[in-house]
PDB file of N, CA and C in Angstrom:
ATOM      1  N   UNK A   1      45.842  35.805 118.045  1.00  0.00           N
ATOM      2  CA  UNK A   1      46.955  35.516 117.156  1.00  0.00           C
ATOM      3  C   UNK A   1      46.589  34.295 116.316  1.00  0.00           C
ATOM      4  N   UNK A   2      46.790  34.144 114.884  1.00  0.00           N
ATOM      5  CA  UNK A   2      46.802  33.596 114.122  1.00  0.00           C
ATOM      6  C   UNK A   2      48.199  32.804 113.386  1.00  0.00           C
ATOM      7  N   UNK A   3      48.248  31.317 113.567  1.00  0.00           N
ATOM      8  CA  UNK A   3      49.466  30.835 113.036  1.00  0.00           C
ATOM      9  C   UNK A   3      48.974  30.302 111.976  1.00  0.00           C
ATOM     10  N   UNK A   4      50.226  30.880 110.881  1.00  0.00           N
ATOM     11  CA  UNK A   4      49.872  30.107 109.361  1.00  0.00           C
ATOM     12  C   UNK A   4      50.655  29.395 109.148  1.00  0.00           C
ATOM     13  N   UNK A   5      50.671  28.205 109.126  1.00  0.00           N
ATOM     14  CA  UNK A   5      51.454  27.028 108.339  1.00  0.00           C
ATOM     15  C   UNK A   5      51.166  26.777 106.802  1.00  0.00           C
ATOM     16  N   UNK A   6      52.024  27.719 105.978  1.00  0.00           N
ATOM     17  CA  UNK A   6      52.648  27.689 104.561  1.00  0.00           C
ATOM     18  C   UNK A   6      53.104  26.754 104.119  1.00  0.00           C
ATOM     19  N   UNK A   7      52.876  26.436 103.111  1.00  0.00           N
ATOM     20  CA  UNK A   7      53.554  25.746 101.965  1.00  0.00           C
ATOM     21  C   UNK A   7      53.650  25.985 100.835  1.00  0.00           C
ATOM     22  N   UNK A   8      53.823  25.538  99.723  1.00  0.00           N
ATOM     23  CA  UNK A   8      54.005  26.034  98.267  1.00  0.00           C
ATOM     24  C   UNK A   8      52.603  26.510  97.571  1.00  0.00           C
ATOM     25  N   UNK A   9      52.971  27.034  96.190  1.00  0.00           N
ATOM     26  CA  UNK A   9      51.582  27.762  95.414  1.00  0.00           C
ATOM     27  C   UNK A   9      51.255  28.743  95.873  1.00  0.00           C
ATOM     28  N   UNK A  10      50.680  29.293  95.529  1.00  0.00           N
ATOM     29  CA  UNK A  10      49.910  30.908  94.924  1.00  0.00           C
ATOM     30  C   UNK A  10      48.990  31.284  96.351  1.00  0.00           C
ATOM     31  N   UNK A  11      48.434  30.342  96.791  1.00  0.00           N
ATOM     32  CA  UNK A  11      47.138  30.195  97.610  1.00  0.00           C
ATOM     33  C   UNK A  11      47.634  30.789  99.251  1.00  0.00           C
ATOM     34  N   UNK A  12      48.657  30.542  99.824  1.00  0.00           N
ATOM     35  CA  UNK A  12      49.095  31.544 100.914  1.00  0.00           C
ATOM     36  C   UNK A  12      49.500  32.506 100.665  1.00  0.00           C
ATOM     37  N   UNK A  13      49.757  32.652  99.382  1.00  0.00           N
ATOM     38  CA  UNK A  13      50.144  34.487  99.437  1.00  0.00           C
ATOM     39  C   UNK A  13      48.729  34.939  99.331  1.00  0.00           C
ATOM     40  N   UNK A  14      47.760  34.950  98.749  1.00  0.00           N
ATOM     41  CA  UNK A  14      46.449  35.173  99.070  1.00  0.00           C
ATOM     42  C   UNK A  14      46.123  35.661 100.281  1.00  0.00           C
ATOM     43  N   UNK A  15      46.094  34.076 100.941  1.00  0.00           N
ATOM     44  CA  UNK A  15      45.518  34.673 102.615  1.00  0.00           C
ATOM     45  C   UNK A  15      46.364  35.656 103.252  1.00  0.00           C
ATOM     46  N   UNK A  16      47.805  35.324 103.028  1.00  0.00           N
ATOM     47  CA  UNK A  16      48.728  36.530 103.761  1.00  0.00           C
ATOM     48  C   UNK A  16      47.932  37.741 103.513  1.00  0.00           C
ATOM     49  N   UNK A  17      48.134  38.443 102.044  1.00  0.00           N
ATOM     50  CA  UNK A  17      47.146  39.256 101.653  1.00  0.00           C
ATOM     51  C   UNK A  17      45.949  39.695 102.379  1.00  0.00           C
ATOM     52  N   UNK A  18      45.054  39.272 102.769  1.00  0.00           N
ATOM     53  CA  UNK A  18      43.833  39.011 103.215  1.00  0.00           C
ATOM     54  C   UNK A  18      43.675  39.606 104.722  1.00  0.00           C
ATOM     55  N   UNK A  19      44.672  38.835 105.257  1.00  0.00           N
ATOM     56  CA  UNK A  19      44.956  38.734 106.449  1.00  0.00           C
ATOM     57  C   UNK A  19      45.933  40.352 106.546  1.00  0.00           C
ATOM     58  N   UNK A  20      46.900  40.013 106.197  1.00  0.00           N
ATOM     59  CA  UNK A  20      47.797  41.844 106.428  1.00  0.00           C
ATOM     60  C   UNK A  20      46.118  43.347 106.056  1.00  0.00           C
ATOM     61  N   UNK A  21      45.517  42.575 104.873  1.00  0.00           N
ATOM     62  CA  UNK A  21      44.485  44.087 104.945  1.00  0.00           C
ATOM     63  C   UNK A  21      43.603  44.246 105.788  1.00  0.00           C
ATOM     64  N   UNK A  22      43.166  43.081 106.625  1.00  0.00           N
ATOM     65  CA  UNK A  22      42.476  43.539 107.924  1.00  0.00           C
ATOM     66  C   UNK A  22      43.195  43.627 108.989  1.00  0.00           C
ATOM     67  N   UNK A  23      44.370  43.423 109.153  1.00  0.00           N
ATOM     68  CA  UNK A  23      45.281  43.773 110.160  1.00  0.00           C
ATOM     69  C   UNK A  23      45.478  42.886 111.413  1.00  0.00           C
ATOM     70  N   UNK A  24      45.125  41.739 111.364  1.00  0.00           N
ATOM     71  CA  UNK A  24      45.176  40.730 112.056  1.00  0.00           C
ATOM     72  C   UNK A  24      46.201  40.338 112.686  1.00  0.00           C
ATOM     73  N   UNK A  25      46.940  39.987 113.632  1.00  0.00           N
ATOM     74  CA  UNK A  25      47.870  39.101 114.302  1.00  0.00           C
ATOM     75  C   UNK A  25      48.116  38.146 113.742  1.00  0.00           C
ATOM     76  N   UNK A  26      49.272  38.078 113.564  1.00  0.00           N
ATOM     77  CA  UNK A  26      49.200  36.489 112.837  1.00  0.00           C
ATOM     78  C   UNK A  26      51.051  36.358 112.885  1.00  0.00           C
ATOM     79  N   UNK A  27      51.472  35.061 112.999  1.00  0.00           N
ATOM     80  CA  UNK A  27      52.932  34.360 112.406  1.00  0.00           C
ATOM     81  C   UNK A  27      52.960  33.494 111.380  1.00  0.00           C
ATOM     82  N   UNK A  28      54.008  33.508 110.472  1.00  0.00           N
ATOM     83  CA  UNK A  28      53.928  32.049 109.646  1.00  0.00           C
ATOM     84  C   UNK A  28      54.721  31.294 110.177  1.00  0.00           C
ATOM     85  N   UNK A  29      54.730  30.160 109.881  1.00  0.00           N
ATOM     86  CA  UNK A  29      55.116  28.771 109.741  1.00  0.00           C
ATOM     87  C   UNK A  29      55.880  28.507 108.428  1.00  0.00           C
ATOM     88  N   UNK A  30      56.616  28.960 108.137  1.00  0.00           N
ATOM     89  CA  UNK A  30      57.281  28.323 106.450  1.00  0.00           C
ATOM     90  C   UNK A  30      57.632  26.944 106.760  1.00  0.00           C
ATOM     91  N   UNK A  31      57.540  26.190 105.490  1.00  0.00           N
ATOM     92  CA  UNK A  31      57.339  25.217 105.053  1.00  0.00           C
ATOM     93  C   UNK A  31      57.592  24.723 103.729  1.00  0.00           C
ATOM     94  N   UNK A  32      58.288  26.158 103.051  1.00  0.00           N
ATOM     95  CA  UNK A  32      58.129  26.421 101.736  1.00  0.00           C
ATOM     96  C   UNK A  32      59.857  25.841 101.844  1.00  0.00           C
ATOM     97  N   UNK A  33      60.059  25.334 100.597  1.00  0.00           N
ATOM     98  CA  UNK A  33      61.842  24.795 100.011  1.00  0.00           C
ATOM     99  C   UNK A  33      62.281  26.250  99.732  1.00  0.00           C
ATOM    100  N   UNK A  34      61.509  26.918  98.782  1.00  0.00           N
ATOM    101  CA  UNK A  34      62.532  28.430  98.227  1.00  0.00           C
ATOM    102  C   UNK A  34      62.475  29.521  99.552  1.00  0.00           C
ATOM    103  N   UNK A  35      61.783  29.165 101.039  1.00  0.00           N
ATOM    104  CA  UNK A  35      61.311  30.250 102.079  1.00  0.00           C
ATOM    105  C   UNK A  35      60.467  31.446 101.356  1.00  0.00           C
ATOM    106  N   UNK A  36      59.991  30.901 100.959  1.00  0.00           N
ATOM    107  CA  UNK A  36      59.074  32.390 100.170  1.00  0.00           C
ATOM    108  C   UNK A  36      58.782  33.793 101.219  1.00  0.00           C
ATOM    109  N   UNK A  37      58.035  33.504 102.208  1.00  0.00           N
ATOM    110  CA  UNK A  37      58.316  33.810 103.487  1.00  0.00           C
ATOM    111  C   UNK A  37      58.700  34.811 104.213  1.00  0.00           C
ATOM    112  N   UNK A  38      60.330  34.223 103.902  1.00  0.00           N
ATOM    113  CA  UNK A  38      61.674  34.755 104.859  1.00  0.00           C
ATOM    114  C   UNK A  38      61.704  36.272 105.546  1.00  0.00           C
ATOM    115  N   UNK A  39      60.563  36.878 104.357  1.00  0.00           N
ATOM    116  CA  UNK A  39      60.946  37.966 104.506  1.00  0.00           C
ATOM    117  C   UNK A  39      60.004  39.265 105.231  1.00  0.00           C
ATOM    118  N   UNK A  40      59.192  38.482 105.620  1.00  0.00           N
ATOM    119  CA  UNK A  40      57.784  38.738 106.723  1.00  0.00           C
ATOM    120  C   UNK A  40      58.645  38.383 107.809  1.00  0.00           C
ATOM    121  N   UNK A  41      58.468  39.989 109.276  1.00  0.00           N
ATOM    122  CA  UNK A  41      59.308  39.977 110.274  1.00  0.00           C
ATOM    123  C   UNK A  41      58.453  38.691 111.220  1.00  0.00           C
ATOM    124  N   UNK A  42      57.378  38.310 110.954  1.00  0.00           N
ATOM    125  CA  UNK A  42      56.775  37.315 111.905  1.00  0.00           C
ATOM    126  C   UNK A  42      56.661  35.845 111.449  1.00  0.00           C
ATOM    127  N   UNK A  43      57.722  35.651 110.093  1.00  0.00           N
ATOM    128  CA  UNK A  43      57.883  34.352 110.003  1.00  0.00           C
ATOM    129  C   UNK A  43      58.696  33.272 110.562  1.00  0.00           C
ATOM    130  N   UNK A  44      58.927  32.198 110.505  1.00  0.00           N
ATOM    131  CA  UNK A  44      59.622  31.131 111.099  1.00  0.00           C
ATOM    132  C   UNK A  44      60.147  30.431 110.150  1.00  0.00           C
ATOM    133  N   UNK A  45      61.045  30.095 109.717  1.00  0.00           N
ATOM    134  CA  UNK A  45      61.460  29.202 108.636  1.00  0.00           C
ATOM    135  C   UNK A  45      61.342  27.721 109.481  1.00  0.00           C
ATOM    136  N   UNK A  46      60.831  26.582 109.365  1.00  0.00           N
ATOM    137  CA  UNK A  46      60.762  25.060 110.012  1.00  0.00           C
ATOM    138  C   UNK A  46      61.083  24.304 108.951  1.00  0.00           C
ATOM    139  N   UNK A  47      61.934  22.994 109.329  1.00  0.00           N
ATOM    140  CA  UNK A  47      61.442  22.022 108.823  1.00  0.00           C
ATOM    141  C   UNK A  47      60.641  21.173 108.910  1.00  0.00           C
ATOM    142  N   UNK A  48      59.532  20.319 108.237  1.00  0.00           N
ATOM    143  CA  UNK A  48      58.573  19.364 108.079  1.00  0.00           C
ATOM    144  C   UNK A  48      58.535  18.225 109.618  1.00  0.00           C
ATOM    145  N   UNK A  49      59.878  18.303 109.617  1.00  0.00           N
ATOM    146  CA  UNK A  49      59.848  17.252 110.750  1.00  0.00           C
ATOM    147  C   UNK A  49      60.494  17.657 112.032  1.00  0.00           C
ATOM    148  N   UNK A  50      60.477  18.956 112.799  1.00  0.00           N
ATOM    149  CA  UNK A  50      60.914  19.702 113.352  1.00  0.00           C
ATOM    150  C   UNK A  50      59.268  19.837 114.146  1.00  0.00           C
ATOM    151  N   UNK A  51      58.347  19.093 114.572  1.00  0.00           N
ATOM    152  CA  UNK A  51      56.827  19.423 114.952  1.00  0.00           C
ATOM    153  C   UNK A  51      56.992  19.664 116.325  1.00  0.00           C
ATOM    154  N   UNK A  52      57.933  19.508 117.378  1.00  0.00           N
ATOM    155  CA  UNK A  52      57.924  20.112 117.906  1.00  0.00           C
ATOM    156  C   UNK A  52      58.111  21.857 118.420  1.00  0.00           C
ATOM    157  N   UNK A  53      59.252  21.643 117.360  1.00  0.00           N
ATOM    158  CA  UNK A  53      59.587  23.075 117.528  1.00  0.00           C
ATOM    159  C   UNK A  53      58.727  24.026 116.621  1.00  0.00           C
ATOM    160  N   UNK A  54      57.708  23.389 115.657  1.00  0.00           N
ATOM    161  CA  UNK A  54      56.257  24.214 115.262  1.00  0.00           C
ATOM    162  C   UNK A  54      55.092  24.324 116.560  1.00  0.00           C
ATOM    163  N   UNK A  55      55.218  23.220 117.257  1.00  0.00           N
ATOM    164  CA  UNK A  55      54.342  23.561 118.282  1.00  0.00           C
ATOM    165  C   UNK A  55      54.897  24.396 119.217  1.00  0.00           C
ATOM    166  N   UNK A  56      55.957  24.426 119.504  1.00  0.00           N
ATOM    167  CA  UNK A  56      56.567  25.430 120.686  1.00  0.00           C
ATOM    168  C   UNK A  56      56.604  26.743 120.255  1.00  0.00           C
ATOM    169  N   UNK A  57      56.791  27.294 118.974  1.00  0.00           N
ATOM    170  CA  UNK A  57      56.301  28.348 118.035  1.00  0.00           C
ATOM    171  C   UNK A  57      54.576  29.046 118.264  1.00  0.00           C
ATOM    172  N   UNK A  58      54.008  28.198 117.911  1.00  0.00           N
ATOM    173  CA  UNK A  58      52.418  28.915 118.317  1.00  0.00           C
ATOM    174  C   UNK A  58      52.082  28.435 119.764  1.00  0.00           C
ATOM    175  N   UNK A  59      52.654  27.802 120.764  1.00  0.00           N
ATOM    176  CA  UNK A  59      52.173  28.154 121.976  1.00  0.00           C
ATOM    177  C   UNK A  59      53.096  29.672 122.860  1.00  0.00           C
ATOM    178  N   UNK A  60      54.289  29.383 122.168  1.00  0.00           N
ATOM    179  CA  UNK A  60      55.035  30.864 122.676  1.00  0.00           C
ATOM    180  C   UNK A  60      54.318  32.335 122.144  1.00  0.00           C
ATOM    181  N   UNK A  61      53.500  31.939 121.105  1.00  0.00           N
ATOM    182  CA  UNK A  61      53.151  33.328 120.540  1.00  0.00           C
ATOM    183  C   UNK A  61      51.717  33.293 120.789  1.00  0.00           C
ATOM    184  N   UNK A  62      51.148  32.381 121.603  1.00  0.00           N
ATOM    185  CA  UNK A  62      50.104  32.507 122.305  1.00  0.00           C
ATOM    186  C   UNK A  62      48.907  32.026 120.941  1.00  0.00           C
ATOM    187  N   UNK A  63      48.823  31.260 120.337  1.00  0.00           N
ATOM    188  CA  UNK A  63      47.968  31.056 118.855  1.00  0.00           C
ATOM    189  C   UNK A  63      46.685  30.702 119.267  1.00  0.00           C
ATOM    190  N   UNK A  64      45.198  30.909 119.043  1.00  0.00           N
ATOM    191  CA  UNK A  64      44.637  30.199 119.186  1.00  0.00           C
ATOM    192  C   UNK A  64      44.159  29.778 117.728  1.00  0.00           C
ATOM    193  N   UNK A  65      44.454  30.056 116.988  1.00  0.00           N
ATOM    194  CA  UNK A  65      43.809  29.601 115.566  1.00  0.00           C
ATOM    195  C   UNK A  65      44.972  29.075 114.688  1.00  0.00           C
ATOM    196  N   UNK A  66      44.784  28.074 113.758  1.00  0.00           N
ATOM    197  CA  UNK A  66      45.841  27.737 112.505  1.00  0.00           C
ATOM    198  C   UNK A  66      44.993  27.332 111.620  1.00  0.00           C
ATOM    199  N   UNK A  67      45.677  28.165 110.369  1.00  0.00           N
ATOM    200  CA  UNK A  67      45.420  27.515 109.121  1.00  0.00           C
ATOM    201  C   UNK A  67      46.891  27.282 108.627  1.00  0.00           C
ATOM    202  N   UNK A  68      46.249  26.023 107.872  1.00  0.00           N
ATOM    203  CA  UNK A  68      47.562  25.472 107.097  1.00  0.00           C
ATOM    204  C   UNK A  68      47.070  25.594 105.550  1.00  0.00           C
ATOM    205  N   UNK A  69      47.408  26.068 104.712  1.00  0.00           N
ATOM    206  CA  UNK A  69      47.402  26.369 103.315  1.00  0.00           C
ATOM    207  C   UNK A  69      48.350  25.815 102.332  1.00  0.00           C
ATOM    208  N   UNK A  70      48.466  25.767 101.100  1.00  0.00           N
ATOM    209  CA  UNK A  70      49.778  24.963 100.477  1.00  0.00           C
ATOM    210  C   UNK A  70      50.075  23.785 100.420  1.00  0.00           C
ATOM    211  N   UNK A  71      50.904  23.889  99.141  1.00  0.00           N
ATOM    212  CA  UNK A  71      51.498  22.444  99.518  1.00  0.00           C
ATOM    213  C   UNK A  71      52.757  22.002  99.827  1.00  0.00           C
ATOM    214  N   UNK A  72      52.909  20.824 100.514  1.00  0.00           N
ATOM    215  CA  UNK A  72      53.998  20.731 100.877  1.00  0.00           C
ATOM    216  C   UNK A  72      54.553  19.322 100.346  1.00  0.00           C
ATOM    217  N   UNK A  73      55.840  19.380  99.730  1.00  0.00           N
ATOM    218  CA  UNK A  73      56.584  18.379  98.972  1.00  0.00           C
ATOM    219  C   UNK A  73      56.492  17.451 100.163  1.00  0.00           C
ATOM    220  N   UNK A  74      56.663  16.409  99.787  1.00  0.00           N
ATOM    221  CA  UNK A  74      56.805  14.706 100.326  1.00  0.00           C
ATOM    222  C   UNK A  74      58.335  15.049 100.253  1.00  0.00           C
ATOM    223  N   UNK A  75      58.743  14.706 101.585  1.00  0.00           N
ATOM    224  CA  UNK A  75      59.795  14.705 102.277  1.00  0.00           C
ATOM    225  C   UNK A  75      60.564  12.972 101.626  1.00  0.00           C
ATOM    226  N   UNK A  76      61.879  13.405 101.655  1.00  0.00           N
ATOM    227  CA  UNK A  76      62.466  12.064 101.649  1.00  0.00           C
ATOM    228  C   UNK A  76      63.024  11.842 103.264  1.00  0.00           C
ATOM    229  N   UNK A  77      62.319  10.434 103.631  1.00  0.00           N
ATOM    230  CA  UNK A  77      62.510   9.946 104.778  1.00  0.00           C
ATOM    231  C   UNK A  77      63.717   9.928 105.262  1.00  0.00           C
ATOM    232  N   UNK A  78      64.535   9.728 104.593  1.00  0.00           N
ATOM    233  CA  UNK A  78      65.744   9.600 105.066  1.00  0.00           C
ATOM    234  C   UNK A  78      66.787  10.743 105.318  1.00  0.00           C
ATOM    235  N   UNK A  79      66.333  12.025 104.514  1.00  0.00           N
ATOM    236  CA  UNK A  79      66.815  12.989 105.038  1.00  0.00           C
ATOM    237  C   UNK A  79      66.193  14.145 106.101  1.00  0.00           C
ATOM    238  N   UNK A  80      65.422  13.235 106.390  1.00  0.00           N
ATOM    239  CA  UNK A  80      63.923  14.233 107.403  1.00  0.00           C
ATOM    240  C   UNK A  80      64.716  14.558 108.605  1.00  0.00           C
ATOM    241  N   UNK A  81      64.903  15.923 108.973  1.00  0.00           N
ATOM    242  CA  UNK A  81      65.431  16.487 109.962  1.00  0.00           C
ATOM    243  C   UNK A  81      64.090  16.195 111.339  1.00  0.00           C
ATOM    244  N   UNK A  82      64.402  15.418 112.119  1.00  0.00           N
ATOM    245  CA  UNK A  82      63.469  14.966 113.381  1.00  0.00           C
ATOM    246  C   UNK A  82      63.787  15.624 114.317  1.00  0.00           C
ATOM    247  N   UNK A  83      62.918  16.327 114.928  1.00  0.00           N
ATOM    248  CA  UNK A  83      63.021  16.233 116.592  1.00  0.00           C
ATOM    249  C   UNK A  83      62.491  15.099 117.352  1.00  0.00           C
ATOM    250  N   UNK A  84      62.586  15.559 118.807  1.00  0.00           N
ATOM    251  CA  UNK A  84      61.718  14.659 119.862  1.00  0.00           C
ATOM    252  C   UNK A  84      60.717  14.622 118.932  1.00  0.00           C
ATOM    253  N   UNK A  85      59.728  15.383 119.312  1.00  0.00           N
ATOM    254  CA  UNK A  85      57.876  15.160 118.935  1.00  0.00           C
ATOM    255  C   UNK A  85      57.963  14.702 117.852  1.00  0.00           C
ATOM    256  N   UNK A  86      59.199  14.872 116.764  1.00  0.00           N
ATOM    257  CA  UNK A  86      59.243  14.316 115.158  1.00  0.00           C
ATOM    258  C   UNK A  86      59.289  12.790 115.552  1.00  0.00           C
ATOM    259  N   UNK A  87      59.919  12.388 115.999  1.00  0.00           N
ATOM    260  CA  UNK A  87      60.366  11.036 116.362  1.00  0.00           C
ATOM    261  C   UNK A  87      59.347  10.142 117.029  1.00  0.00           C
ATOM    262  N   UNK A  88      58.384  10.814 117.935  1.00  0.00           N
ATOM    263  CA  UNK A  88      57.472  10.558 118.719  1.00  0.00           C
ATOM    264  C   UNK A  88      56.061  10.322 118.537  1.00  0.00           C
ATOM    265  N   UNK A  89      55.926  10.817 117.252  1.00  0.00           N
ATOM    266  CA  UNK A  89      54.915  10.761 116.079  1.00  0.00           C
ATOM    267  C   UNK A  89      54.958   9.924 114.942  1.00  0.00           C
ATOM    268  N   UNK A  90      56.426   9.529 114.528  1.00  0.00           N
ATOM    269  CA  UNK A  90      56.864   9.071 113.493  1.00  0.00           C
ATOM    270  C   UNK A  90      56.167   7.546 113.496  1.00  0.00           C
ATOM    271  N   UNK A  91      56.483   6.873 114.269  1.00  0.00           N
ATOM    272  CA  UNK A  91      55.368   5.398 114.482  1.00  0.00           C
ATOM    273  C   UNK A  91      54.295   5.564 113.798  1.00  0.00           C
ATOM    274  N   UNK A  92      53.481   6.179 114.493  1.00  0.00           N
ATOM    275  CA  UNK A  92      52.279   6.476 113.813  1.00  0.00           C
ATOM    276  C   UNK A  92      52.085   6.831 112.626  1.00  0.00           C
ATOM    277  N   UNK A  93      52.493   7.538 112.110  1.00  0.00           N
ATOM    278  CA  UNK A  93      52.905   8.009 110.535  1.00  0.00           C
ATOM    279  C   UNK A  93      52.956   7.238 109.914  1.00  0.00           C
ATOM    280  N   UNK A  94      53.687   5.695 110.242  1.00  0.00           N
ATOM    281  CA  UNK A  94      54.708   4.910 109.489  1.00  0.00           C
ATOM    282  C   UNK A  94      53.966   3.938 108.509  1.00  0.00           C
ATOM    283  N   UNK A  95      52.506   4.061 108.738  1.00  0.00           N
ATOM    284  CA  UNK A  95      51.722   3.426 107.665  1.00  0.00           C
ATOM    285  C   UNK A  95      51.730   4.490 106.394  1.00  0.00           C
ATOM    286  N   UNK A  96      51.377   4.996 106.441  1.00  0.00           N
ATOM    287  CA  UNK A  96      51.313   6.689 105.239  1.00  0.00           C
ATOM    288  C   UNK A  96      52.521   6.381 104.971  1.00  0.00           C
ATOM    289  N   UNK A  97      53.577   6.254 105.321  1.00  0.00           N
ATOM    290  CA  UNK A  97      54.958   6.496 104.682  1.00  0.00           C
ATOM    291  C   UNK A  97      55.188   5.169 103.441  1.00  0.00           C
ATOM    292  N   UNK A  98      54.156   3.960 103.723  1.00  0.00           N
ATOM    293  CA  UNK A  98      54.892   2.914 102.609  1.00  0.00           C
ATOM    294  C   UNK A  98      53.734   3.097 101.535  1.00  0.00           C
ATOM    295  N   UNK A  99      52.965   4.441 101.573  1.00  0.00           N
ATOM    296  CA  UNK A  99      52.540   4.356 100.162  1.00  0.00           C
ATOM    297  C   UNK A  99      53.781   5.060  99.118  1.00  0.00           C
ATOM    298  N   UNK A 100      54.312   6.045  99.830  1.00  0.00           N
ATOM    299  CA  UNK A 100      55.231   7.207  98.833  1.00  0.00           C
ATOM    300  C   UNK A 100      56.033   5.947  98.395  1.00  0.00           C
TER     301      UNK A 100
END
């Protein structure tokens, strides 16, 4: 099984592509603002700061591989939906955060 962590632009619909014509296993990860997504029965809609519940996602579906593709908008901090692991990580982060 293959987990894709999506984000915006042209460039994951590609691999989706790619990936559906050899017939591969695979889930997404959306990541996308419009859910581009939504509409693939093996996607996940997440938010950015929800990393736990992306990791509990590809260990339930058994993943051993991820690609992450896309881009993904710079979150405003202050409305960043956190979990635990969001929160638990966030320290660390917190240098990267005073360039935006």
């Amino acid at each position: 099984m293959i987990g894709l962590i999506f984000g915006e632009t042209n460039f994951p619909i590609e691999i989706l592509r790619k990936i559906k014509k050899k017939r591969l296993n695979h889930l997404i990860i959306d990541l996308t603002k419009s859910k581009k997504f939504n509409k693939n029965k093996s996607s996940y809609s997440v938010s950015i700061g929800q990393f736990g519940k992306i990791l509990n996602i590809l260990k339930k579906n058994n993943c051993q591989k991820v690609l992450f593709a896309g881009k993904v908008v710079k979150p405003n901090i202050s409305k960043l939906k956190l979990d635990f692991k969001g929160i638990y990580y966030m320290p660390k982060n917190n240098q990267s955060f005073k360039t935006w």
